[in-house]
C-alpha atoms as a PDB file:
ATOM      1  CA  UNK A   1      25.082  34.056  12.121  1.00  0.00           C
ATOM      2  CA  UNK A   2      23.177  31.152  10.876  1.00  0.00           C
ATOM      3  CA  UNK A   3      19.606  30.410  12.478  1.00  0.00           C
ATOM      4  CA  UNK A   4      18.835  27.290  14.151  1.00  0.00           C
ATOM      5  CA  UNK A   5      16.611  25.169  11.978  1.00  0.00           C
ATOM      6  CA  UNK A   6      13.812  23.875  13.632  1.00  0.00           C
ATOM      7  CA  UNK A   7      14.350  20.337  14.691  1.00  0.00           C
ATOM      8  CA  UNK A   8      10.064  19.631  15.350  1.00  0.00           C
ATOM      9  CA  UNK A   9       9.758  20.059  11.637  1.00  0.00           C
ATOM     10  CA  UNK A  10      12.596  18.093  10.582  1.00  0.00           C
ATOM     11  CA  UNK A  11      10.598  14.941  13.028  1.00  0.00           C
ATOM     12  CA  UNK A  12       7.124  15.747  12.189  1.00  0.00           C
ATOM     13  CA  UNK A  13       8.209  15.279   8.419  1.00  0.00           C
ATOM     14  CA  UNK A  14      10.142  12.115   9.138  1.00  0.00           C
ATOM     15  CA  UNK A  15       7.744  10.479  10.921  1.00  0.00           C
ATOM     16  CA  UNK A  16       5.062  11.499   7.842  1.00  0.00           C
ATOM     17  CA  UNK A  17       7.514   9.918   5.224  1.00  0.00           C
ATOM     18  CA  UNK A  18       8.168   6.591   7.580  1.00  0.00           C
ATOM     19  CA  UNK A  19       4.304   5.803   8.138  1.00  0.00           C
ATOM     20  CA  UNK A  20       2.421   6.842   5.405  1.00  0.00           C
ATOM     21  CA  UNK A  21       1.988   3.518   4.061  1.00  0.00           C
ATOM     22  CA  UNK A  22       3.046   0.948   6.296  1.00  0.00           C
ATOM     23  CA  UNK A  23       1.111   1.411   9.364  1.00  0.00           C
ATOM     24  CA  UNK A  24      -2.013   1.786   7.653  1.00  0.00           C
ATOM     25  CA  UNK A  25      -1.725  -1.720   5.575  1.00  0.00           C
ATOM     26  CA  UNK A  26      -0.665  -2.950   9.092  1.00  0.00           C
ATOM     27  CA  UNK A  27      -3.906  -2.161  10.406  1.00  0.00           C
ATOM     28  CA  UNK A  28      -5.637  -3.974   7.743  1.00  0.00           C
ATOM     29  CA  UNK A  29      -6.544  -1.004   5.407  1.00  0.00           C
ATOM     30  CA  UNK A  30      -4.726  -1.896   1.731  1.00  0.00           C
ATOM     31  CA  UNK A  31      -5.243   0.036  -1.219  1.00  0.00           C
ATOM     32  CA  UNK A  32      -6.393  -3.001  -3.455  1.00  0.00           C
ATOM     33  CA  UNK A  33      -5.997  -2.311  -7.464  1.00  0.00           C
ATOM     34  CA  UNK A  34      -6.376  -4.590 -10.111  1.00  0.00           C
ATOM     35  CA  UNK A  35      -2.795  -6.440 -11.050  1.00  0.00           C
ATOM     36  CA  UNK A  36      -3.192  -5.578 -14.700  1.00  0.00           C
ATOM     37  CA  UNK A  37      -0.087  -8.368 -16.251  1.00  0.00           C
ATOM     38  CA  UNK A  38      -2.748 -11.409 -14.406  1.00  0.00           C
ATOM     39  CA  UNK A  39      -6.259  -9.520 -14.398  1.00  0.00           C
ATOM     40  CA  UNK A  40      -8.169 -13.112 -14.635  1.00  0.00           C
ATOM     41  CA  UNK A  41      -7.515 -16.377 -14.136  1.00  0.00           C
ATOM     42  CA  UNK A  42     -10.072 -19.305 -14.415  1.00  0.00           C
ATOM     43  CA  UNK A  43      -9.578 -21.700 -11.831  1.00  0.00           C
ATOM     44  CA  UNK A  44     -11.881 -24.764 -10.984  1.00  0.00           C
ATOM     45  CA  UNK A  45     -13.998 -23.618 -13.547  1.00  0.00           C
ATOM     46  CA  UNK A  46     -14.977 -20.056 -12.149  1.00  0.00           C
ATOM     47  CA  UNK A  47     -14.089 -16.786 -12.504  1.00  0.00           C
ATOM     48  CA  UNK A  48     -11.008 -15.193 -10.324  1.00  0.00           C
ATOM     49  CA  UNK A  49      -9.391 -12.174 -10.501  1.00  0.00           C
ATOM     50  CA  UNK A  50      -6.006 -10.890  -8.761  1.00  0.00           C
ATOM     51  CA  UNK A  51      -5.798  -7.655  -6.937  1.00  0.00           C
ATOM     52  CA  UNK A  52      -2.054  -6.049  -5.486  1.00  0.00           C
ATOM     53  CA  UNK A  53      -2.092  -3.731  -2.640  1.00  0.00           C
ATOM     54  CA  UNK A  54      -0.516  -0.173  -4.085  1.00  0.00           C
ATOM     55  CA  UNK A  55       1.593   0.238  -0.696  1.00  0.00           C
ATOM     56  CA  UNK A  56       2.946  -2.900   0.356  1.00  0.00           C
ATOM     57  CA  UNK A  57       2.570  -4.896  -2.433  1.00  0.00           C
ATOM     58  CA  UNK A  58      -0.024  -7.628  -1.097  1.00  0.00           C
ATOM     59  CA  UNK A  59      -1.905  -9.826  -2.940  1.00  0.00           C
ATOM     60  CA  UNK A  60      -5.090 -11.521  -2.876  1.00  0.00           C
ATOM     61  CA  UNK A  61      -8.243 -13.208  -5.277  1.00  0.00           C
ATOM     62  CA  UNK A  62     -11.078 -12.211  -5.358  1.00  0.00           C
ATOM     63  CA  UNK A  63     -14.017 -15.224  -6.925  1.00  0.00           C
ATOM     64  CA  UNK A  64     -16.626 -13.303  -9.471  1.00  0.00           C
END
């Protein structure tokens, strides 16, 4: 006979892969990085660079 796989394992790993990014960028805490292809971009004469969230993908400037 076959032994019944644990079904609390099979959840408590699902619930790990569906979360681990999402919820925490939903809560305000991004991973910001650099965007590398548009690292600066002079606009009205100062200095801006672009950073890209490494979960979600967000964006935002940030003036030097």
């Amino acid at each position: 006979m076959v032994k019944p796989t644990d079904l609390n394992k099979f959840r408590k790993q699902r619930r790990k892969e569906r979360g681990s990014g999402s919820t925490l960028c939903r809560s305000g805490f991004h991973q910001w990085k650099d965007d590398e292809a548009k690292q600066f971009d002079v606009k009205q004469g100062r200095l801006v660079s672009v950073q890209r969230c490494a979960r979600c993908n967000a964006t935002r400037t940030r003036v030097s």
